[in-house]
Structures are given as structure tokens and as C-alpha cells.
Protein backbone atom coordinates (compact mmCIF):
# COMPACT_ATOMS: atom_id res chain seq x y z
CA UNK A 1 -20.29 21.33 36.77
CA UNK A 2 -20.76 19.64 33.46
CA UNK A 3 -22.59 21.59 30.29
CA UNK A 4 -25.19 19.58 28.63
CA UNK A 5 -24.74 19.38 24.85
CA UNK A 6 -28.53 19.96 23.37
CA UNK A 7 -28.79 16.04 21.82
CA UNK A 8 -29.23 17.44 17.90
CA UNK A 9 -25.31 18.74 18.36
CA UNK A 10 -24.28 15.65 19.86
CA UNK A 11 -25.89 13.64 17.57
CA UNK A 12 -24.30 16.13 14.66
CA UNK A 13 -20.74 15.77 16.20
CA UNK A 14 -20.95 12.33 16.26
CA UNK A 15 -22.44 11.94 12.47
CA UNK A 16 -19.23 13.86 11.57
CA UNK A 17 -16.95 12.13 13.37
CA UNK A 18 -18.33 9.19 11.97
CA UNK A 19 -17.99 10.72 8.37
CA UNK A 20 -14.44 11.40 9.41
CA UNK A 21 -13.56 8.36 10.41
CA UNK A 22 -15.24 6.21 7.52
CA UNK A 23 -13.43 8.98 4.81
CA UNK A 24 -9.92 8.10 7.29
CA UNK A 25 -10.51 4.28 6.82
CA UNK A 26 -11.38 4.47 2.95
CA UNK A 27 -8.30 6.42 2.46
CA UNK A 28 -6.10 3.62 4.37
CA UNK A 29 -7.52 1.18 3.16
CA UNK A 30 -7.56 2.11 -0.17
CA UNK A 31 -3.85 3.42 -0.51
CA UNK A 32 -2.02 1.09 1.29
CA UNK A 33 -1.84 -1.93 -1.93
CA UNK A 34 -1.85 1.50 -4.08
CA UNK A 35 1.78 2.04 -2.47
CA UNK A 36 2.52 -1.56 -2.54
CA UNK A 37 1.63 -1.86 -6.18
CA UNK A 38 4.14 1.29 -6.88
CA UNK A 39 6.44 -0.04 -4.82
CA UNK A 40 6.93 -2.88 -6.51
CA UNK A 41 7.23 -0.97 -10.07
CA UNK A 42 9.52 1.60 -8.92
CA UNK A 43 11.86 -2.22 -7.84
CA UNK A 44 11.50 -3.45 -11.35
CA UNK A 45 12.38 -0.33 -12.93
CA UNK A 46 15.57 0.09 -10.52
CA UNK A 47 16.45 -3.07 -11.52
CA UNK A 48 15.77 -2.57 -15.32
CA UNK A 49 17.72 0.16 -15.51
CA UNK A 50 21.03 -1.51 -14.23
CA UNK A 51 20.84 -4.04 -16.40
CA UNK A 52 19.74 -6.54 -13.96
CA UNK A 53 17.03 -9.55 -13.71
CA UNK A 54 13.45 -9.14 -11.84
CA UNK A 55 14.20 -12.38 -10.18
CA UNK A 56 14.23 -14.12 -6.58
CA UNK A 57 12.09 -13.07 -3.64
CA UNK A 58 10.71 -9.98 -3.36
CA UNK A 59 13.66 -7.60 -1.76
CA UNK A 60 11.39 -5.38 0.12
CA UNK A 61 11.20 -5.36 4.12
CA UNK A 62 8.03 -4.66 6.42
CA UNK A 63 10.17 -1.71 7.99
CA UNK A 64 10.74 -0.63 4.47
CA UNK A 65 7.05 -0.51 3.84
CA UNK A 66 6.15 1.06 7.41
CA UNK A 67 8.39 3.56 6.42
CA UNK A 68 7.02 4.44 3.15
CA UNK A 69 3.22 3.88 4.31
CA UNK A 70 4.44 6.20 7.26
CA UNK A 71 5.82 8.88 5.10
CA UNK A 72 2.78 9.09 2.51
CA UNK A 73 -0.31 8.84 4.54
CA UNK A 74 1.20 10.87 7.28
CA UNK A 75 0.99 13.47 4.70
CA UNK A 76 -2.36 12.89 3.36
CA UNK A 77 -4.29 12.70 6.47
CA UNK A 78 -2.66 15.95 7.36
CA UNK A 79 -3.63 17.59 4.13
CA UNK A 80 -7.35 16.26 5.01
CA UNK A 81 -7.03 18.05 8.53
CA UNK A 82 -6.70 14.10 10.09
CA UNK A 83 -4.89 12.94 12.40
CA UNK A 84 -1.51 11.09 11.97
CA UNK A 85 -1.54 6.96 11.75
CA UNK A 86 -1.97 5.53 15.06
CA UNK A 87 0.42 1.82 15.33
CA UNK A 88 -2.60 -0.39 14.46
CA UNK A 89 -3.32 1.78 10.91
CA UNK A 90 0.22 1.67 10.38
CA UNK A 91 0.79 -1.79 10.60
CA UNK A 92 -2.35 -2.76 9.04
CA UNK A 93 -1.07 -0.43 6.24
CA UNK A 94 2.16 -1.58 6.03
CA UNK A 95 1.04 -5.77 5.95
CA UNK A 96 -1.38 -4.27 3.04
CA UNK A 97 1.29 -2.67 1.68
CA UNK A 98 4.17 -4.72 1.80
CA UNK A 99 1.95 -8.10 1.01
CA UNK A 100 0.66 -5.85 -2.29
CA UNK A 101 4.89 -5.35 -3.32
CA UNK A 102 4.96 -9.16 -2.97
CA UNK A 103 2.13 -10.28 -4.97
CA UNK A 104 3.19 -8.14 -7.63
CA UNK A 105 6.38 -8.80 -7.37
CA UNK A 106 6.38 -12.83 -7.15
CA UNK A 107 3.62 -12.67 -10.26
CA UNK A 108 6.42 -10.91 -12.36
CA UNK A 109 8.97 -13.08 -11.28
CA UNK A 110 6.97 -16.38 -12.47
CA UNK A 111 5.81 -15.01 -15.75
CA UNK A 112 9.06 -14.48 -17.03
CA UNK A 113 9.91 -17.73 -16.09
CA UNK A 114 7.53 -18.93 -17.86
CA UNK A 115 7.94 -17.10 -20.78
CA UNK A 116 11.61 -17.99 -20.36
CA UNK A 117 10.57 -21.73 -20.31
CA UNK A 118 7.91 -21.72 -23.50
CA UNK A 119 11.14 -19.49 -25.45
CA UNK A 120 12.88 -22.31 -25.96
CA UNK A 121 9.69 -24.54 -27.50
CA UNK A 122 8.93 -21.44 -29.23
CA UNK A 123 11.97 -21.78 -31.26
CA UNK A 124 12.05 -25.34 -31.91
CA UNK A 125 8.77 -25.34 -33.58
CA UNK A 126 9.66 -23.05 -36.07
């Protein structure tokens, strides 16, 4: 024997699962190249602060980044009462994420070469 939901509640449940689910992809979506960006930052600084050169490809790893996407969305979808990542978020995530670290960190990486390049103009103008 099956209960009949009255339509109004099914048509609320699904509004709010639909809520749910659009709030679940905006957060996803929207923190994933916010970790990547970090990511790459917290790199540079590391490296900074032994005394060595942003320089090269960027070091990071896809299982680095699932782990970190893993470990802070995880978190905030259980804060919001969500459910954890399923695999396709996650990877999604961590490509955004880790392709995010790259860009940032390959953009770095060719600026100061430039700016190691013009230096030596710089100089000889003067």
C-alpha cells in the first residue's frame, strides 16, 4: 500500500530539493578555483620563505587537490546539513581546483621571467 503525497507537498519537497541542490552546486562550483587560487599562494609563500625561486611547473598533483577539495567541502556541505561529495563533484572539483593552482601558478612563473628579462634593459638604459 503506497500513501499518496497531496501534490502541493510534493511539489514543495521538490522546490526545496531543488533549492538544495542549486545552493550545493553554487557552493562547488564556486570554491573549487577559490582553493586552487589559495593553493597556489600558500606554494609561493612555502617557497618564499626558504629562500627559494617560484619557478618550473606547477608542483601540485590532482590527488593533492582531491585531497584538499575533499577535506574542505566535505566540511562545508556538512556544516550546511548537505551531503558529502559524491566522485563526479569531487573530481569536477578537484580538475577546477587543481587547473586554478596551475593558472596561477604558471602566470607567476612567466612574469618574473619577464621582469627578469626587461631587468637587464632596465639597467642599460640608465
Amino acid at each position: 500500500m503506497s500513501v499518496k503525497v497531496p501534490q502541493s507537498e510534493g511539489a514543495a519537497s521538490v522546490a526545496v530539493a531543488r533549492a538544495g541542490s542549486q545552493k550545493r552546486r553554487a557552493l562547488i562550483s564556486e570554491a573549487a578555483p577559490l582553493l586552487g587560487a589559495t593553493w597556489a599562494r600558500v606554494w609561493c609563500e612555502t617557497l618564499r620563505l626558504e629562500g627559494r625561486h617560484v619557478d618550473g611547473g606547477w608542483p601540485g598533483t590532482l590527488s593533492e587537490s582531491r585531497s584538499r577539495v575533499r577535506s574542505h567541502l566535505d566540511g562545508e556541505l556538512s556544516k550546511r546539513g548537505l551531503r558529502p561529495l559524491d566522485h563526479l563533484e569531487l573530481e569536477l572539483a578537484a580538475t577546477a581546483a587543481y587547473e586554478r593552482a596551475k593558472y596561477d601558478w604558471l602566470k607567476l612563473v612567466h612574469s618574473r621571467r619577464a621582469s627578469r628579462r626587461r631587468a637587464p634593459a632596465d639597467v642599460n638604459e640608465t
